[in-house]
Protein backbone atom coordinates (compact mmCIF):
# COMPACT_ATOMS: atom_id res chain seq x y z
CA UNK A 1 4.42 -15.76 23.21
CA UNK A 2 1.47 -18.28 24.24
CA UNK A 3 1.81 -22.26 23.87
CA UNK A 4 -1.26 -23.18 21.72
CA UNK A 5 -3.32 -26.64 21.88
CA UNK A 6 -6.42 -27.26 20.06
CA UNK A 7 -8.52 -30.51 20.46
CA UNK A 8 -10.11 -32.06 17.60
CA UNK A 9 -12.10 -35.50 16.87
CA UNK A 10 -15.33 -37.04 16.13
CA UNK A 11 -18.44 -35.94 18.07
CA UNK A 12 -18.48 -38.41 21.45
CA UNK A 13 -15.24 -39.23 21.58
CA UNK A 14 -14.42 -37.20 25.20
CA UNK A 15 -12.86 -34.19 23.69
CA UNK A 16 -13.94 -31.81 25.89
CA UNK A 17 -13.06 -34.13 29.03
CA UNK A 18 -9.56 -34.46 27.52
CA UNK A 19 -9.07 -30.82 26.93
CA UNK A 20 -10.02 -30.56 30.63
CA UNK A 21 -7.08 -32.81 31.64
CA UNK A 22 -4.93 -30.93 29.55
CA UNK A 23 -6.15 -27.79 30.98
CA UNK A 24 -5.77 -29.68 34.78
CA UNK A 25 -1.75 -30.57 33.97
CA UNK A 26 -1.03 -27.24 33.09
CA UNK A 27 -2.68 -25.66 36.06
CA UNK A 28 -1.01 -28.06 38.39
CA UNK A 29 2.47 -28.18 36.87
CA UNK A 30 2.59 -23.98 37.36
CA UNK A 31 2.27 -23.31 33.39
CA UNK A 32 -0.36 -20.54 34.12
CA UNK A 33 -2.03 -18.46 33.19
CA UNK A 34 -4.49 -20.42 30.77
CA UNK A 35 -6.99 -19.37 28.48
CA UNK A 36 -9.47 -22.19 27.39
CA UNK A 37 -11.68 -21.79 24.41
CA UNK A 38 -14.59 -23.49 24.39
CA UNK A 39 -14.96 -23.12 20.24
CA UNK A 40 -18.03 -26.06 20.02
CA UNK A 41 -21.39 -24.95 20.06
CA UNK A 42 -22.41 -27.39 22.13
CA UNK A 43 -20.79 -26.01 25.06
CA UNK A 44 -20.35 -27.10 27.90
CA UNK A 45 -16.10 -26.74 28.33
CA UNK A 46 -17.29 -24.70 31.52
CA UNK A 47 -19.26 -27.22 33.45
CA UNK A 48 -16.07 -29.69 33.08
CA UNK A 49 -13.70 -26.65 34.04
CA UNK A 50 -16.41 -25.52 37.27
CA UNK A 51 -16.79 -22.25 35.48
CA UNK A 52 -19.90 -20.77 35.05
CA UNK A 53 -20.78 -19.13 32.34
CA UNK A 54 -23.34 -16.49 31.73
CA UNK A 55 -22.45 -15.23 28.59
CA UNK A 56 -21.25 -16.29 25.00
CA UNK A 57 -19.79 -14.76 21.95
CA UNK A 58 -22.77 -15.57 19.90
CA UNK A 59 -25.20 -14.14 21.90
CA UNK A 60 -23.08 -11.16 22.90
CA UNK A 61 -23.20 -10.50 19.19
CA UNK A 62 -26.75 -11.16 19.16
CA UNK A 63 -27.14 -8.97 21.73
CA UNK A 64 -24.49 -5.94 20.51
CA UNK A 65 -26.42 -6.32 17.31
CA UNK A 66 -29.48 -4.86 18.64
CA UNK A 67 -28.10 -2.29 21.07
CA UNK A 68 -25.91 -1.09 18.50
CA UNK A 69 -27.51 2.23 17.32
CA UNK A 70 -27.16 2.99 21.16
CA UNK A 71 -23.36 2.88 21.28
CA UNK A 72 -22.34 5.59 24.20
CA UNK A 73 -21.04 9.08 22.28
CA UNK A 74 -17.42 9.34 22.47
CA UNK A 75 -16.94 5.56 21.80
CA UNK A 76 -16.69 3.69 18.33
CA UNK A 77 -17.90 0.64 17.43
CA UNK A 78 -15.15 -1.45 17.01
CA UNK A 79 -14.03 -0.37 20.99
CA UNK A 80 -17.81 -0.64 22.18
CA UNK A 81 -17.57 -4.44 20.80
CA UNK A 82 -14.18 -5.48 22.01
CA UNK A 83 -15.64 -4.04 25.55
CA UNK A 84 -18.71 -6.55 25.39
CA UNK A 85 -16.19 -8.83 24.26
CA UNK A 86 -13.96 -8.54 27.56
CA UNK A 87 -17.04 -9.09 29.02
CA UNK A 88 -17.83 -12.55 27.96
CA UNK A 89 -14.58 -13.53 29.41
CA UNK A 90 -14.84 -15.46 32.37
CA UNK A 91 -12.14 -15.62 35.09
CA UNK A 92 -11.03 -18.43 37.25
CA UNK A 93 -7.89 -19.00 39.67
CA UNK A 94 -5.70 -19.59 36.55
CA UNK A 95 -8.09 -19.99 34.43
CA UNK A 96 -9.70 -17.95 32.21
CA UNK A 97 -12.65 -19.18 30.15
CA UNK A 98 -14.15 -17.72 26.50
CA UNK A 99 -17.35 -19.41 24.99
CA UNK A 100 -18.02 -19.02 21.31
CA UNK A 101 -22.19 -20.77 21.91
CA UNK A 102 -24.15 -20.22 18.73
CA UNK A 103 -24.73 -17.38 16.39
CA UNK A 104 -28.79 -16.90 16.11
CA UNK A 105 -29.86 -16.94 12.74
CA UNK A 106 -29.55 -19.60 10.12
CA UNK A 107 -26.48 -17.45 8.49
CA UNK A 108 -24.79 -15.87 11.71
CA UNK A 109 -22.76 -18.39 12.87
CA UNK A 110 -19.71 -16.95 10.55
CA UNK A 111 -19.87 -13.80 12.41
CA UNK A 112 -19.39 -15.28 16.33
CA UNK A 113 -17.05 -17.75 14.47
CA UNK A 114 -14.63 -14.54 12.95
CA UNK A 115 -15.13 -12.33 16.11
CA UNK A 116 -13.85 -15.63 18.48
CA UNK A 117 -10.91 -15.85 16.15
CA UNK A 118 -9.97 -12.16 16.09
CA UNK A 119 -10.68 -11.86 19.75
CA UNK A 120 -8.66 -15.34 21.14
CA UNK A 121 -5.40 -13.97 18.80
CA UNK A 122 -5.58 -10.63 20.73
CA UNK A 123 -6.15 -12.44 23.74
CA UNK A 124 -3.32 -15.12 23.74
CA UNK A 125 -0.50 -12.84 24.18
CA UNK A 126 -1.61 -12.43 27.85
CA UNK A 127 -1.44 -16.28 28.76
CA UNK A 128 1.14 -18.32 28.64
CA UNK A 129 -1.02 -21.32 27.11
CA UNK A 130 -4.18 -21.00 25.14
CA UNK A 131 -6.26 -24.70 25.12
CA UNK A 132 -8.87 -24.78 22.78
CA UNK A 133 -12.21 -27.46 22.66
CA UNK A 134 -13.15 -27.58 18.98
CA UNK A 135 -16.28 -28.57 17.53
CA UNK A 136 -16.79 -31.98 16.57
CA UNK A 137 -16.27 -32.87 13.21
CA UNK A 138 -14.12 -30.60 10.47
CA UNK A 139 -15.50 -27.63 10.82
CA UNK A 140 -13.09 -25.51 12.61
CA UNK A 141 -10.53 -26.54 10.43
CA UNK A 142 -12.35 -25.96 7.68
CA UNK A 143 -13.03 -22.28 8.48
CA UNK A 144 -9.63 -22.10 9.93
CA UNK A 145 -10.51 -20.91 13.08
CA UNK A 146 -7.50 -23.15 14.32
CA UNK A 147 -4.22 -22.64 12.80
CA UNK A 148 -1.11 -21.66 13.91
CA UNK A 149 -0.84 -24.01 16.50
CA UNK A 150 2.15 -25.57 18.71
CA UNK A 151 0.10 -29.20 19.04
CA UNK A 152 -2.52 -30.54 17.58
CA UNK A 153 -4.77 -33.19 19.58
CA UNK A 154 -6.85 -35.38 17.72
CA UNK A 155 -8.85 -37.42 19.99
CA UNK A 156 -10.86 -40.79 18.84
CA UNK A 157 -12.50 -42.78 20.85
CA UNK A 158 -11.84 -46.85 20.96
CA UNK A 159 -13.65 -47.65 17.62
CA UNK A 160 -12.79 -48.27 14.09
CA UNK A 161 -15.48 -45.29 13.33
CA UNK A 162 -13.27 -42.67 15.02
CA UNK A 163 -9.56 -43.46 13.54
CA UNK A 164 -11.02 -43.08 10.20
CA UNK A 165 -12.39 -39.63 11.39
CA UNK A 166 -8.63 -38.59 12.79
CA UNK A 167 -7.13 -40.17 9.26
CA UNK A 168 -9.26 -37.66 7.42
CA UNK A 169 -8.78 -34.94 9.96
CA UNK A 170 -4.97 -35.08 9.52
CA UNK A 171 -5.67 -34.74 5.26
CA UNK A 172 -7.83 -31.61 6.01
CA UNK A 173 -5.00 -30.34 7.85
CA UNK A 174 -2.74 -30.96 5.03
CA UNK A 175 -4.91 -30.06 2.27
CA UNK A 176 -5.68 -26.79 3.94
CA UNK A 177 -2.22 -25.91 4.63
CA UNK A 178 -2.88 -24.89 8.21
CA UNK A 179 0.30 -23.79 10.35
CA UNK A 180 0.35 -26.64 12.67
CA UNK A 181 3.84 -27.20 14.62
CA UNK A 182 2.49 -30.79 15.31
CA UNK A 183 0.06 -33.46 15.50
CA UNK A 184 -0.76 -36.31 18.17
CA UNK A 185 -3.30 -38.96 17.90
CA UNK A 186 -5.31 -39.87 21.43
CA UNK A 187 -7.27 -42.90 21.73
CA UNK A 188 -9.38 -42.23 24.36
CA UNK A 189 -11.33 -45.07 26.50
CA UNK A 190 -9.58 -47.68 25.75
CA UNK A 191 -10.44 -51.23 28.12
CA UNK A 192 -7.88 -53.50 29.27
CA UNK A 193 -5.79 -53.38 25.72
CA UNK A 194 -6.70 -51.63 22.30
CA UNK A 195 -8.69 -54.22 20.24
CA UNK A 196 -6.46 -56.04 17.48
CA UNK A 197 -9.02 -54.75 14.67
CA UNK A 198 -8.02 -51.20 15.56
CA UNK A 199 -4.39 -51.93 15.87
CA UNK A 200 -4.97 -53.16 12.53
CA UNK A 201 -6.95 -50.12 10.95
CA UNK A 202 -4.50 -48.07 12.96
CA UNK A 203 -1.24 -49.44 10.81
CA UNK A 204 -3.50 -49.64 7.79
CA UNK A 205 -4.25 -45.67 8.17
CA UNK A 206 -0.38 -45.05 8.70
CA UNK A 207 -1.19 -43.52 12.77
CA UNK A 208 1.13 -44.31 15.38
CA UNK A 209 -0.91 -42.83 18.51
CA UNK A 210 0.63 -40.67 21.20
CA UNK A 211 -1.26 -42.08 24.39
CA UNK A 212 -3.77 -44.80 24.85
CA UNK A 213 -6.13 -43.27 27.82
CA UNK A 214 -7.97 -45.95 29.43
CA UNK A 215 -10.85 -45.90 30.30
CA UNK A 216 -11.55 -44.47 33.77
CA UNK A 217 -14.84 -44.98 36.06
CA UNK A 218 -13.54 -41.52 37.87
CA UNK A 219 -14.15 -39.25 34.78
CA UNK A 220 -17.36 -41.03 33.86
CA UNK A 221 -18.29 -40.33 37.71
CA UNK A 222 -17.85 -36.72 37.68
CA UNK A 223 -19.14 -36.16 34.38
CA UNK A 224 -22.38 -37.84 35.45
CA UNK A 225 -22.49 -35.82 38.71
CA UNK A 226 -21.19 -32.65 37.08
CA UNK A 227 -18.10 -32.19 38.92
CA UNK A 228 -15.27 -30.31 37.83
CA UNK A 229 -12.63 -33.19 35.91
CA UNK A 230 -9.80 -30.53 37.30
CA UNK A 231 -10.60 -31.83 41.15
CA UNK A 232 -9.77 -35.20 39.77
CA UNK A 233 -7.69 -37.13 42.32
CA UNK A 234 -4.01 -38.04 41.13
CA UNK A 235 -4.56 -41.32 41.12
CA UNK A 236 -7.12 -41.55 38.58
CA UNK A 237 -5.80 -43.51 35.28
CA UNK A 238 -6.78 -41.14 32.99
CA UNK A 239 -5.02 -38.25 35.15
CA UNK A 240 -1.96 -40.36 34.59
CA UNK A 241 -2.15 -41.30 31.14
CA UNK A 242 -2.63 -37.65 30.16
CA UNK A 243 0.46 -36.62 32.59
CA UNK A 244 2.95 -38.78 31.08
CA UNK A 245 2.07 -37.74 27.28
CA UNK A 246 2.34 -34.19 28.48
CA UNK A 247 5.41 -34.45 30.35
CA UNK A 248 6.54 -36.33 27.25
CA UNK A 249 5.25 -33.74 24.97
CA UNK A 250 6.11 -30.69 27.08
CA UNK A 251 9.47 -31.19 28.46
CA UNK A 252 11.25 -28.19 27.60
């Protein structure tokens, strides 16, 4: 049975670069094979990963929608689509990558949304760890596209702003009643030391963080130059930071 992670937080808070360290410790401590989910819209999980990606589940559907009175005889509808699906699927040395992108349409975006759910549970009993980038905000966990997960990320930046998104984040996951093993709390960028007035709005909230990641002129460098954050050197600091929660987290 797979090891789930899902990544959640505000929009801008480095999500998708910290579900690409996540994805980089795994690789390089031999817990393979992965399969990352890039579940936000805005995606771009591949460009961090050096994966390119040709393909999503929202246009596939797009596309399967209008090719789908042409279905080859012999084949049914619901094979014909989990074969497109496959397709979608990109493979890396480890690696594999799925992209939700966007349905088309202002009401389609359910549709891409169910298929990626129904298609990453079938998947995930081939990997050993399934790492999913959520969209930013509540969304996912509103449609409860991520449930039934071994650990829960929630990822603010260093900012009053972004602790209160993770405080209600945790409630939705409450309210909701999603099947969550458990929850940490990354602040992510964090200068020399975390600022007293979040320390403060931290204890108010009732958080205790997992990891502080500071912030690290490496990751900003490849980001801007579009470099893979998995070729990150060793030594950068938030390579390290990540390790040690992980090796924490991830012992057995």
């Amino acid at each position: 049975m797979s090891f789930s992670i899902a990544v959640a937080g505000k929009g801008g808070t480095g999500k998708t670069s910290m579900t690409s360290l996540i994805i980089r410790y795994l690789r390089n401590n031999k817990r393979q094979p992965i399969l990352a989910i890039d579940a936000d819209p805005n995606a771009n999980l591949g460009e961090s990963l050096g994966l390119e990606v040709k393909q999503t589940v929202g246009s596939m559907v797009a596309s399967f929608q209008g090719e789908k009175m042409n279905i080859p005889p012999g084949i049914t509808k619901d094979v014909y689509l989990e074969y497109k699906l496959n397709s979608v699927l990109v493979e890396g040395r480890g690696i594999d990558l799925l992209t939700m992108g966007r349905g088309e349409g202002p009401e389609c975006y359910c549709v891409p949304n169910h298929l990626l759910k129904k298609f990453a549970d079938s998947l995930a009993q081939n990997y050993a760890y399934v790492v999913m980038d959520n969209e930013a905000g509540m969304e996912h966990l509103s449609r409860k596209t991520t449930e039934n997960i071994d650990e829960l990320f929630f990822v603010s930046d260093h900012s009053i702003k972004g602790v209160r998104t993770i405080a209600r984040l945790k409630e939705l996951v409450s309210e909701l009643k999603l099947r969550v093993k458990s929850q940490s709390v990354i602040i992510n960028r964090v200068p020399d030391g975390i600022d007293p007035h979040i320390s403060e709005e931290l204890a108010r909230l009732g958080i205790e963080p997992a990891a502080l990641i500071p912030e690290d002129e490496l990751v900003a460098k490849y980001d801007l130059e579009v470099k893979p954050l998995l070729d990150l050197p060793d030594t950068s600091k938030a390579v390290q930071a990540v390790g040690k929660l992980l090796d924490r987290l991830l012992k057995t």
